[in-house]
C-alpha atoms as a PDB file:
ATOM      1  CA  UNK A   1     -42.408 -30.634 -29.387  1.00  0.00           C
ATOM      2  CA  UNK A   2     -41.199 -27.058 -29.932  1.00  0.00           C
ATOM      3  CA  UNK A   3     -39.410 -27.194 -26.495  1.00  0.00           C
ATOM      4  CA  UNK A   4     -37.694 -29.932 -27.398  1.00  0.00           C
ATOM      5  CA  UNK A   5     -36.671 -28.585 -30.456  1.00  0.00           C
ATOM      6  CA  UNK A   6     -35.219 -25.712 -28.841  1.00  0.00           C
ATOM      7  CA  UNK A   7     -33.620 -27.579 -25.931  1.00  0.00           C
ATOM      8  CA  UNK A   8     -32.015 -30.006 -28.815  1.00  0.00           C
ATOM      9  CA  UNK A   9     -30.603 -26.894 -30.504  1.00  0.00           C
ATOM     10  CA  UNK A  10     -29.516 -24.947 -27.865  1.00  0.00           C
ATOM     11  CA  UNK A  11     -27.465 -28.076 -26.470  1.00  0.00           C
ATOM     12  CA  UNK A  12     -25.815 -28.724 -30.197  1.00  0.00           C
ATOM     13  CA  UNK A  13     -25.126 -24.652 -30.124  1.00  0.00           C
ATOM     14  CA  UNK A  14     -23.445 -25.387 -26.647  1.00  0.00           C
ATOM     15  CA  UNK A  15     -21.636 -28.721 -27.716  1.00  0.00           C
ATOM     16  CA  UNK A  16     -20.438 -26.934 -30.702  1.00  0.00           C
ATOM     17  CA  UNK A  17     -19.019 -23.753 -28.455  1.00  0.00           C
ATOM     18  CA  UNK A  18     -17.168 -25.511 -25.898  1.00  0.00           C
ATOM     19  CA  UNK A  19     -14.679 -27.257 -28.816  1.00  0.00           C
ATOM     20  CA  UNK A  20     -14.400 -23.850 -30.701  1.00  0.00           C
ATOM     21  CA  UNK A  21     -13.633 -22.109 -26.918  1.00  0.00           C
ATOM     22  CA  UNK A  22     -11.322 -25.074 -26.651  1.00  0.00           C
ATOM     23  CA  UNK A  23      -9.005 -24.168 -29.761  1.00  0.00           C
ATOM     24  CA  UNK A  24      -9.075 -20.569 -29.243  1.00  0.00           C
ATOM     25  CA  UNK A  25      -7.791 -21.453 -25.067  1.00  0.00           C
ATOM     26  CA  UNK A  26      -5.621 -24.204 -26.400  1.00  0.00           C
ATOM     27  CA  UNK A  27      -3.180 -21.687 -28.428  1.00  0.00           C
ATOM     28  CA  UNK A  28      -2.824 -19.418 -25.350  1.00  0.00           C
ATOM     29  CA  UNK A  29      -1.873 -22.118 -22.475  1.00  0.00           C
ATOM     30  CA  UNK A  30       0.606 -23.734 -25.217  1.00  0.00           C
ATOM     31  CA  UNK A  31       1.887 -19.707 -25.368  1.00  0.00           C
ATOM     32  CA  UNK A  32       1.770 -18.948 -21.634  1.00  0.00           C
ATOM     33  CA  UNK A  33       3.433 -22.411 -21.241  1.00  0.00           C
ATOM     34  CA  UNK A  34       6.442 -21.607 -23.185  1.00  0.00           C
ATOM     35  CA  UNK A  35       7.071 -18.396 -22.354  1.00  0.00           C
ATOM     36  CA  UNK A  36       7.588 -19.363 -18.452  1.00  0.00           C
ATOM     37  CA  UNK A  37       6.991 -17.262 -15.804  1.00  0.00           C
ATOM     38  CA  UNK A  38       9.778 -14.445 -17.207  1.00  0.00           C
ATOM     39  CA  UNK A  39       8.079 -14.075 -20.430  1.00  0.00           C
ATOM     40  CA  UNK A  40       4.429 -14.127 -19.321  1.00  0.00           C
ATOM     41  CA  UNK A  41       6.053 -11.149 -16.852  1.00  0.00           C
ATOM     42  CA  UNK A  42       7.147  -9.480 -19.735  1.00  0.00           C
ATOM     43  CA  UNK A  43       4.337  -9.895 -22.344  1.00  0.00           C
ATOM     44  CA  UNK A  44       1.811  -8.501 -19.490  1.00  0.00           C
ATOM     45  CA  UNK A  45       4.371  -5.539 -19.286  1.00  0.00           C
ATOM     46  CA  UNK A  46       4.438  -4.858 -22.505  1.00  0.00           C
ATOM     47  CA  UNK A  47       0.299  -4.904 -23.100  1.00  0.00           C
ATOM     48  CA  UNK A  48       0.320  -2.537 -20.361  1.00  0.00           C
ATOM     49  CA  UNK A  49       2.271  -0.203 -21.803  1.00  0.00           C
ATOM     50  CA  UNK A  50       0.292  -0.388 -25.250  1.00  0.00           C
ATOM     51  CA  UNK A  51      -2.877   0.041 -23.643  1.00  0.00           C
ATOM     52  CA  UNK A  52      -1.365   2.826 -21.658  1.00  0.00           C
ATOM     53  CA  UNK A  53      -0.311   4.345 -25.039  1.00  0.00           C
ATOM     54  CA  UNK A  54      -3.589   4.042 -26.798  1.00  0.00           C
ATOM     55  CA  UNK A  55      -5.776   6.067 -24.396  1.00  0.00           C
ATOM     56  CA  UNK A  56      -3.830   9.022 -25.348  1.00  0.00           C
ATOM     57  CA  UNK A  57      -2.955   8.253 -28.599  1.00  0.00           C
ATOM     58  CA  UNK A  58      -6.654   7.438 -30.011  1.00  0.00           C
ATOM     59  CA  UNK A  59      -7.924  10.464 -27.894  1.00  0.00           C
ATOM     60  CA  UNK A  60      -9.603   8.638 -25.423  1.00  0.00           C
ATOM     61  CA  UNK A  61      -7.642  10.404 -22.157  1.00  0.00           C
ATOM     62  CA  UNK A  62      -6.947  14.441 -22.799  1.00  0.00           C
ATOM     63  CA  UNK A  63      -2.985  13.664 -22.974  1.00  0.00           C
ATOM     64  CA  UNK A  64      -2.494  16.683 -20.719  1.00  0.00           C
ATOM     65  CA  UNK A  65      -4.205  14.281 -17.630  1.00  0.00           C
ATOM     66  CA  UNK A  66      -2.442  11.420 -18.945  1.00  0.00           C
ATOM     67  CA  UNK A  67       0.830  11.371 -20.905  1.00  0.00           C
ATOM     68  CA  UNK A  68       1.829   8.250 -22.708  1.00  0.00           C
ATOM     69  CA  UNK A  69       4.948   5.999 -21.853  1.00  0.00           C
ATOM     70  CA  UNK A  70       6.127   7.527 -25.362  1.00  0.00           C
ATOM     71  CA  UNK A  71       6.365  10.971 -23.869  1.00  0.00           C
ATOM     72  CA  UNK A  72       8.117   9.661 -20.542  1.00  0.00           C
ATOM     73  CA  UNK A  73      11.763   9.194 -22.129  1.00  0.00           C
ATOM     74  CA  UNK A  74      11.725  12.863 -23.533  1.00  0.00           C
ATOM     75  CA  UNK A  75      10.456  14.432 -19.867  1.00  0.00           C
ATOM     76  CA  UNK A  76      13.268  12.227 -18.276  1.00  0.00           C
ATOM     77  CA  UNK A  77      16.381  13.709 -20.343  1.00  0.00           C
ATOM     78  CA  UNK A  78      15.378  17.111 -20.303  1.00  0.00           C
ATOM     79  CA  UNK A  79      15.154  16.961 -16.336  1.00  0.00           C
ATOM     80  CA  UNK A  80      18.297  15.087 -16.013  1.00  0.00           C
ATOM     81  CA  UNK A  81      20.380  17.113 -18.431  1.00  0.00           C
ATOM     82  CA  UNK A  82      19.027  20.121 -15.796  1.00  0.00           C
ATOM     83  CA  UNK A  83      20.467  18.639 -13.125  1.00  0.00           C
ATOM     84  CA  UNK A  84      16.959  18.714 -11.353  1.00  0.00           C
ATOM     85  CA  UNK A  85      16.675  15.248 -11.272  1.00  0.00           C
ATOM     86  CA  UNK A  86      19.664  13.983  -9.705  1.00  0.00           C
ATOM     87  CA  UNK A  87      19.305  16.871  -7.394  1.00  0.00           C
ATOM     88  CA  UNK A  88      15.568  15.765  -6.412  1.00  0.00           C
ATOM     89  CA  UNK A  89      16.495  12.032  -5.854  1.00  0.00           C
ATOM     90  CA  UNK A  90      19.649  12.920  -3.590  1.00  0.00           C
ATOM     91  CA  UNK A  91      17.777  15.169  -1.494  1.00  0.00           C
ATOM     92  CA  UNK A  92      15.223  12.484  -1.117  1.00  0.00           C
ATOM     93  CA  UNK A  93      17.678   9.671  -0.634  1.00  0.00           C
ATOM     94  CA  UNK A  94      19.411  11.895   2.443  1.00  0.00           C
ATOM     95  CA  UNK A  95      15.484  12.539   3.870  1.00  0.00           C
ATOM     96  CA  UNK A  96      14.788   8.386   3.138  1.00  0.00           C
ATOM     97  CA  UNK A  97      17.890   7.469   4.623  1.00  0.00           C
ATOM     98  CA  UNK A  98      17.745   9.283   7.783  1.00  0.00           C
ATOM     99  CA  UNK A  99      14.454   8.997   8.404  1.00  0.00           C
ATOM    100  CA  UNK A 100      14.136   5.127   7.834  1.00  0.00           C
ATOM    101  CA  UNK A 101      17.524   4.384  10.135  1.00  0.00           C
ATOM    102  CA  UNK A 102      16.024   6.971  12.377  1.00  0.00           C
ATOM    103  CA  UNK A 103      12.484   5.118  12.869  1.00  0.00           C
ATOM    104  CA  UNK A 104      13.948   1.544  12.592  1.00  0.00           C
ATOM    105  CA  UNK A 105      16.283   1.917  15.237  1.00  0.00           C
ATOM    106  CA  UNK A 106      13.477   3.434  17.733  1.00  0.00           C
ATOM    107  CA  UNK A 107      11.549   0.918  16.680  1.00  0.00           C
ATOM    108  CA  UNK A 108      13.539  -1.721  17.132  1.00  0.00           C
ATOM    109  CA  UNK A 109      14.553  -0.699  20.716  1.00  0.00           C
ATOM    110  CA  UNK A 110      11.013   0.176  21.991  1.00  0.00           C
ATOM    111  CA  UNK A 111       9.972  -2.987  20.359  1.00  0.00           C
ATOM    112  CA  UNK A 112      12.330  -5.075  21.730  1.00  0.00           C
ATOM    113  CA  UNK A 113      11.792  -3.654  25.128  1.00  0.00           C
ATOM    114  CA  UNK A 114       8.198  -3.813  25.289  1.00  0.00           C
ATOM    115  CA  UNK A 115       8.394  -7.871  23.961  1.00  0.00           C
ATOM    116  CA  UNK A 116      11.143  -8.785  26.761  1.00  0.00           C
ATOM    117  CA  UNK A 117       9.459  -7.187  29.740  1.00  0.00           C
ATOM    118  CA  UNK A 118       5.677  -7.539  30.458  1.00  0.00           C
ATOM    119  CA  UNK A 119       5.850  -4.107  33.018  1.00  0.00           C
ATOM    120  CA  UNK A 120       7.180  -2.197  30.151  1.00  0.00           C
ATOM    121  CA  UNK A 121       4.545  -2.701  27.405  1.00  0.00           C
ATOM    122  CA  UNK A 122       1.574  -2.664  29.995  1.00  0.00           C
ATOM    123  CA  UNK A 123       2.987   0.679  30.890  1.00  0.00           C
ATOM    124  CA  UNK A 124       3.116   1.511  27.211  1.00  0.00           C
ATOM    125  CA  UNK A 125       0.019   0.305  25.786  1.00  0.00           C
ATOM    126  CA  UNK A 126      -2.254   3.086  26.129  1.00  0.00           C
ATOM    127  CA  UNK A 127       0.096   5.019  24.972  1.00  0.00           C
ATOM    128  CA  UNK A 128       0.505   3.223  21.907  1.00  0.00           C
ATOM    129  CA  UNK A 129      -3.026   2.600  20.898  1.00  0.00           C
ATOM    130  CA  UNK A 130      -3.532   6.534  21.567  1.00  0.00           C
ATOM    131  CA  UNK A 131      -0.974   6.938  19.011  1.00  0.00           C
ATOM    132  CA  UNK A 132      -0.596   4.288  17.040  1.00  0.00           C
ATOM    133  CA  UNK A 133      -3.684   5.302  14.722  1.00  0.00           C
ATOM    134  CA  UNK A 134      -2.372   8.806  14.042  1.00  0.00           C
ATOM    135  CA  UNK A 135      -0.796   8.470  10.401  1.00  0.00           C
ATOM    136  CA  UNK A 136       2.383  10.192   9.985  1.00  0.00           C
ATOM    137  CA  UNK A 137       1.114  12.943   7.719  1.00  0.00           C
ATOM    138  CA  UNK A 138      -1.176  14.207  10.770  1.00  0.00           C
ATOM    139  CA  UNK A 139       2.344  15.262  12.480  1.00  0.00           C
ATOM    140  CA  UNK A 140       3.003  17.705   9.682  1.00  0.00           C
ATOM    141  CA  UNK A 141       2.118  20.364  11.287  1.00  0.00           C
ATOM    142  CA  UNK A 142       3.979  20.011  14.215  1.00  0.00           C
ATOM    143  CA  UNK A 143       6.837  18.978  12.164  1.00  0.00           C
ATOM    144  CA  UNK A 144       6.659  22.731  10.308  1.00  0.00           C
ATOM    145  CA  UNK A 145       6.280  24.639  14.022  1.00  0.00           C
ATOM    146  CA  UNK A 146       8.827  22.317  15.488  1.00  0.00           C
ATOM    147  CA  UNK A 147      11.531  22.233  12.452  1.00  0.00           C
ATOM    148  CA  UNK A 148      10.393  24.865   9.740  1.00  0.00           C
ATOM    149  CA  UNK A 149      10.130  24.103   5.912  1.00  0.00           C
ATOM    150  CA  UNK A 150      13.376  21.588   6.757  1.00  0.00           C
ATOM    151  CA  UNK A 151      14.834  18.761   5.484  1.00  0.00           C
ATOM    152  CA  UNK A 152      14.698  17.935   9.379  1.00  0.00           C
ATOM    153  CA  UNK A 153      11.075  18.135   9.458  1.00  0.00           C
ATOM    154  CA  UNK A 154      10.556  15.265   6.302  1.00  0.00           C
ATOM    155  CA  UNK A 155      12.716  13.542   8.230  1.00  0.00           C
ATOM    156  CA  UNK A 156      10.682  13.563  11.292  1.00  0.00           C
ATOM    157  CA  UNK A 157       7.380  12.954   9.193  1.00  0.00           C
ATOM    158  CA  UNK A 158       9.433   9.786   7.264  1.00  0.00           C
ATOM    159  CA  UNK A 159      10.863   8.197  10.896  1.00  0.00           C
ATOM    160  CA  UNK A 160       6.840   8.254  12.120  1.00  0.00           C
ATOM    161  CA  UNK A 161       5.673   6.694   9.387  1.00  0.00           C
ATOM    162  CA  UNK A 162       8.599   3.936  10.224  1.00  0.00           C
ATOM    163  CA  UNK A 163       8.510   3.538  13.518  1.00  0.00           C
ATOM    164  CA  UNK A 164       5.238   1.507  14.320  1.00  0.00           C
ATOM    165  CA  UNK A 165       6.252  -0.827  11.222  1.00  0.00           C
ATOM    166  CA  UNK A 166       9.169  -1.832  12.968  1.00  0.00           C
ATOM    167  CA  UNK A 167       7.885  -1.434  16.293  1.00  0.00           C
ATOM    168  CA  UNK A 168       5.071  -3.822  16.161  1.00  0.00           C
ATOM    169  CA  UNK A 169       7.579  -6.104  14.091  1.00  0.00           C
ATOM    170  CA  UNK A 170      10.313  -6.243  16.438  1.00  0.00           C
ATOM    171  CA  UNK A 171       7.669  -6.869  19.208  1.00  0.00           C
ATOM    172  CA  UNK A 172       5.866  -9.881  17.780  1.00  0.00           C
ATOM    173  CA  UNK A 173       9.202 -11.422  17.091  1.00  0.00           C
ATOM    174  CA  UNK A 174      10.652 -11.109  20.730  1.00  0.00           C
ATOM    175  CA  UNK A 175       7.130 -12.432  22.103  1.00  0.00           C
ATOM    176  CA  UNK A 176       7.038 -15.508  19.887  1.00  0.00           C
ATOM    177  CA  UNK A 177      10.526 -16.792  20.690  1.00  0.00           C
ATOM    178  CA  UNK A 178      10.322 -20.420  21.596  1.00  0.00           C
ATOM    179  CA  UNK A 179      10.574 -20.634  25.361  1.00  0.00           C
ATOM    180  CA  UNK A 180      12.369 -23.322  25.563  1.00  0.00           C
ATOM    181  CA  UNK A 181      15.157 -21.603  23.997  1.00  0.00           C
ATOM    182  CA  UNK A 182      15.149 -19.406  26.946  1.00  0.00           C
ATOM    183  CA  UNK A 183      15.321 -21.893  29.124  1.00  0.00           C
ATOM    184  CA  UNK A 184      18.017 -22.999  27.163  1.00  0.00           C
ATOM    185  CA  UNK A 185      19.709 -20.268  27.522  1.00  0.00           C
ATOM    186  CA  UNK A 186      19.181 -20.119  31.304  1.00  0.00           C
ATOM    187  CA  UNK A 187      20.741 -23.732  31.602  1.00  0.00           C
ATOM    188  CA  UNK A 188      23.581 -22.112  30.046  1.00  0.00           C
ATOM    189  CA  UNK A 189      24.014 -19.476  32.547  1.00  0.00           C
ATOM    190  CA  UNK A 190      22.980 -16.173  30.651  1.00  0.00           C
ATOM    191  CA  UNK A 191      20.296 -15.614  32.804  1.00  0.00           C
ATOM    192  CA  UNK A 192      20.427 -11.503  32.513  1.00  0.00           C
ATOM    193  CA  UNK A 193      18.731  -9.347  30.073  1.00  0.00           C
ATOM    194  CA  UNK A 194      21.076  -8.357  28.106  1.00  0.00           C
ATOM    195  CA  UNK A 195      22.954 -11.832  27.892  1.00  0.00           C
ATOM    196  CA  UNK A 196      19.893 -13.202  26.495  1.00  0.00           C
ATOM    197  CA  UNK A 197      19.132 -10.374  24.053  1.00  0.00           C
ATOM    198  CA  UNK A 198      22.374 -10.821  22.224  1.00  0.00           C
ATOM    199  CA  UNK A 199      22.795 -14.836  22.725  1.00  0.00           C
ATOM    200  CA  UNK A 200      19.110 -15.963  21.921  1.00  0.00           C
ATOM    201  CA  UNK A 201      16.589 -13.593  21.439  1.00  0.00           C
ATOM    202  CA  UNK A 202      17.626 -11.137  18.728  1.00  0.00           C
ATOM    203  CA  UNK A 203      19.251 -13.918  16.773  1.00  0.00           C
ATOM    204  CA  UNK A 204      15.704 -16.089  17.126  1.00  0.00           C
ATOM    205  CA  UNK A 205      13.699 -12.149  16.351  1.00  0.00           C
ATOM    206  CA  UNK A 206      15.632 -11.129  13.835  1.00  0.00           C
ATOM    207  CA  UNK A 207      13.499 -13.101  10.768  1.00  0.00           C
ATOM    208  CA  UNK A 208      10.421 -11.534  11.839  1.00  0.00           C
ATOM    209  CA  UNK A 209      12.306  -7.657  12.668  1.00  0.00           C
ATOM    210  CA  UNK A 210      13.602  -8.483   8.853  1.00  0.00           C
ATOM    211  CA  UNK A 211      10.369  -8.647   7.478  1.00  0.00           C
ATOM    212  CA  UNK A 212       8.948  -5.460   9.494  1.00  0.00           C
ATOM    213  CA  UNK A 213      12.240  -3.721   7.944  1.00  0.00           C
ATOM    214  CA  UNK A 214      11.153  -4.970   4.750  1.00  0.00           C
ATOM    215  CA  UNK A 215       7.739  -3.349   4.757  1.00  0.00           C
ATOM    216  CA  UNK A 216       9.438  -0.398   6.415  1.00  0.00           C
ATOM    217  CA  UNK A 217      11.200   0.341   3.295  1.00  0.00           C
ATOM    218  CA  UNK A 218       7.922   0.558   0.874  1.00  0.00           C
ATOM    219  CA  UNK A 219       5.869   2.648   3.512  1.00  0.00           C
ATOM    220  CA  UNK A 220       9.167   5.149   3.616  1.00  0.00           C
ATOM    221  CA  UNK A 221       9.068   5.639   0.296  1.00  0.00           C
ATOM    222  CA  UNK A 222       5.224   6.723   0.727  1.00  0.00           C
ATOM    223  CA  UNK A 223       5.807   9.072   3.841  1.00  0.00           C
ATOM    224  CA  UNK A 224       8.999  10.935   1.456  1.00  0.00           C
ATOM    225  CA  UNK A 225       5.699  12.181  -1.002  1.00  0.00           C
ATOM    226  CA  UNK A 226       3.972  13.414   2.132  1.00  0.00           C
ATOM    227  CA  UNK A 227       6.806  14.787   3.599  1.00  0.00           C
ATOM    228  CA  UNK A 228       8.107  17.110   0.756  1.00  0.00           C
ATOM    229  CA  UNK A 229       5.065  18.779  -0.555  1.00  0.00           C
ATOM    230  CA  UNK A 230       4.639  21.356   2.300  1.00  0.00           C
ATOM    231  CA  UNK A 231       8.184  22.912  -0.011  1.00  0.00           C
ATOM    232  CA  UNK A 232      10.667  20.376   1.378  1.00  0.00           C
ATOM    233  CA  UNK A 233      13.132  19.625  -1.678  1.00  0.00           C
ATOM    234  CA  UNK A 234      13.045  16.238  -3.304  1.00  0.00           C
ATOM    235  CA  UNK A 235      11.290  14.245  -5.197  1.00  0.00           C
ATOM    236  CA  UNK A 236       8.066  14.667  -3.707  1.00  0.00           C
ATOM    237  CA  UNK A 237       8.352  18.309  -4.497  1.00  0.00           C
ATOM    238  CA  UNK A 238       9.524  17.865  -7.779  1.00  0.00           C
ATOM    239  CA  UNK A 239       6.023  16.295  -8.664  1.00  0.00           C
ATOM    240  CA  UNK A 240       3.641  18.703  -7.164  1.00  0.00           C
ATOM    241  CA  UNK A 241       5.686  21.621  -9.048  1.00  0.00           C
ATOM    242  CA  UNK A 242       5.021  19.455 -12.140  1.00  0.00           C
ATOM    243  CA  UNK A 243       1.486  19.112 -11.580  1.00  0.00           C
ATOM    244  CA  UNK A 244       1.122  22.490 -10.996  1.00  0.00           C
ATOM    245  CA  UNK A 245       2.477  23.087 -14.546  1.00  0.00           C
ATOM    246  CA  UNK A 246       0.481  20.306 -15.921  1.00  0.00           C
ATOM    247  CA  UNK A 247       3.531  18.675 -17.004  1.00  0.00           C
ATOM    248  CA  UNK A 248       1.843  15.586 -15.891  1.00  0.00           C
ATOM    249  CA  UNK A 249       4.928  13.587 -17.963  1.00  0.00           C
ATOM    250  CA  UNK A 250       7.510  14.751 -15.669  1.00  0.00           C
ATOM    251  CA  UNK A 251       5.135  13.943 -12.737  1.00  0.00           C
ATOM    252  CA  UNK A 252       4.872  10.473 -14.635  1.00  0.00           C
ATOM    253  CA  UNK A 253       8.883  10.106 -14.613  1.00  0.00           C
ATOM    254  CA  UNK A 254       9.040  10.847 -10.903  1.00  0.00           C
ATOM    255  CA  UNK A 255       6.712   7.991 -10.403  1.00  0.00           C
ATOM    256  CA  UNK A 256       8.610   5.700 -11.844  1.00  0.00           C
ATOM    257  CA  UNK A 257      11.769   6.759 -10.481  1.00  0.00           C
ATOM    258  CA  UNK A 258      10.582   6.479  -6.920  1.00  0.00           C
ATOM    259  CA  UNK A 259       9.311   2.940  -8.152  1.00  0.00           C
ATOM    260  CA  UNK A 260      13.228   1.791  -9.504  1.00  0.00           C
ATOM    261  CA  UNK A 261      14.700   3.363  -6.537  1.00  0.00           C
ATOM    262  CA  UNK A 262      12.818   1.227  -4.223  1.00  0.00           C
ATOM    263  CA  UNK A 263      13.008  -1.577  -6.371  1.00  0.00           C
ATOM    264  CA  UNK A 264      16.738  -1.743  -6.048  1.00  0.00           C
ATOM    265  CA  UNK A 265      16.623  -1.143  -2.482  1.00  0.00           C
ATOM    266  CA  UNK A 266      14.085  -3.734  -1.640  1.00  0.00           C
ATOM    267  CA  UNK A 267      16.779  -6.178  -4.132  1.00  0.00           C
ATOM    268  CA  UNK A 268      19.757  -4.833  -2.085  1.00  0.00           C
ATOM    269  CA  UNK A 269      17.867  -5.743   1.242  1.00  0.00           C
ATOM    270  CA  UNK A 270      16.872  -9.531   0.287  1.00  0.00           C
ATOM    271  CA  UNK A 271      20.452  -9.764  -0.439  1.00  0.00           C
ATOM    272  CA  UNK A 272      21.169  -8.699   2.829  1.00  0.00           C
ATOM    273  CA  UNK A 273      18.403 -10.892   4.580  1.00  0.00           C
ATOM    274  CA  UNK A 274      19.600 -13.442   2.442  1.00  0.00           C
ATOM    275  CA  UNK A 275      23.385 -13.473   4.560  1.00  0.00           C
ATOM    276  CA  UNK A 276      22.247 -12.357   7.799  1.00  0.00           C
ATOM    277  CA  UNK A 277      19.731 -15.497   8.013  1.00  0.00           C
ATOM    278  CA  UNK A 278      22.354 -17.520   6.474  1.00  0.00           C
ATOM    279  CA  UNK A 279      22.646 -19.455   9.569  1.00  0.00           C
ATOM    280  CA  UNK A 280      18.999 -20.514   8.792  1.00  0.00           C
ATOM    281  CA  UNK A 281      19.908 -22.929   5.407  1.00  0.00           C
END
């Protein structure tokens, strides 16, 4: 009987729950609902941000290991009104630049190559998978005996890091062209190499050498960081000369400015993708 009595209670306890649960969920997916998917983006931004702030604020992070978003606007306009940010991000820009047209276009070509002509990447792959797992931070050091403390050397380091983005992209694209496009293309009489390249294959690659660009860009930005801390200036140098100061909100603005400039890059390249694959809509 006691058993019972228990099992009856715990099962009006649970019956009682659920509806309570129900008008506390009810509120929030009515909320979430009309905010849309802009809002909700927002709204999770902005609780973020306040959580970021209170672990500082109530003294539950030592604010010299973690500034809050408050003390981020301050940092920024003291380093721009130096001129030390603008300088940082244009030496970084010319590095990111160079280095990502730089490793692109090897990649590209090598990849391209390798997809169109069997002899060619079974000459290659050793080579590749002997290399390919070396991260471009390991070539450092040859990058300092080869080019010095250089903006030459981050740009080596950055093109690395690039390269086998792009590489394997452009590869994978050529190799899963439809065939019978080639033989399309044959019935059409551009039966050489390079007729093909320009008439079928790069056109039917170039969504899939898009997309390795498109990564490309993010794991640039990375490699930049690596690059400039050996003394290279930029904006990966700019941070570890914060950190060594412990002005951990200038490191902080840094961050974020490497995160907006990629941000508008990555927005200028889908608006690029967007026209060259226009043909595709």
């Amino acid at each position: 009987m006691t058993h019972s009595a228990n099992f009856e209670r715990t099962d009006a306890h649970e019956q009682t729950a659920v509806p309570a649960a129900r008008r506390l969920i009810d509120p929030l997916r009515r909320a979430s609902a009309s905010l849309g998917p802009t809002g909700l983006a927002a709204a999770g931004l902005v609780i973020f941000l306040l959580v970021w702030e209170a672990f500082p604020r109530f003294g539950l992070v030592n604010p010299m290991m973690l500034p809050g978003p408050s003390a981020v606007p301050a940092a920024f306009l003291r380093e721009l009104r130096s001129g030390q940010w603008l300088s940082a991000v244009s030496a970084s820009l010319s590095h990111y630049s160079l280095g990502l047209v730089l490793g692109a276009l090897l990649g590209i070509a090598l990849g391209v190559l390798t997809g169109m002509f069997r002899r060619v990447e079974d000459a290659t792959s050793w080579i590749v998978r002997v290399l390919r797992p070396i991260p471009g931070l390991a070539w450092a050091p040859f990058a300092i005996i080869w080019f010095g403390v250089t903006p030459t050397a981050a740009v080596f380091i950055i093109a690395v890091a690039v390269f086998w983005i792009v590489f394997f992209a452009a590869h994978g694209a050529i190799r899963t062209v439809d065939r019978d496009l080639i033989e399309v293309a044959d019935a059409f009489g551009f039966r050489s190499a390079p007729a093909r390249l320009v008439k079928i294959l790069l056109l039917a690659a170039m969504p899939g050498i898009l997309v390795g660009m498109r990564t490309a860009l993010g794991q640039a930005w990375m490699a930049v960081v690596a690059a400039e801390i050996f003394g290279v200036p930029g904006l990966g140098h700019r941070m570890i000369e914060a950190s060594a100061l412990l002005a951990t909100e200038l490191v902080v603005v840094y961050m974020l400015t490497m995160a907006a400039l990629y941000g508008l890059l990555d927005s200028l390249f889908v608006t690029l993708n967007n026209w060259l694959l226009r043909w595709k809509a």
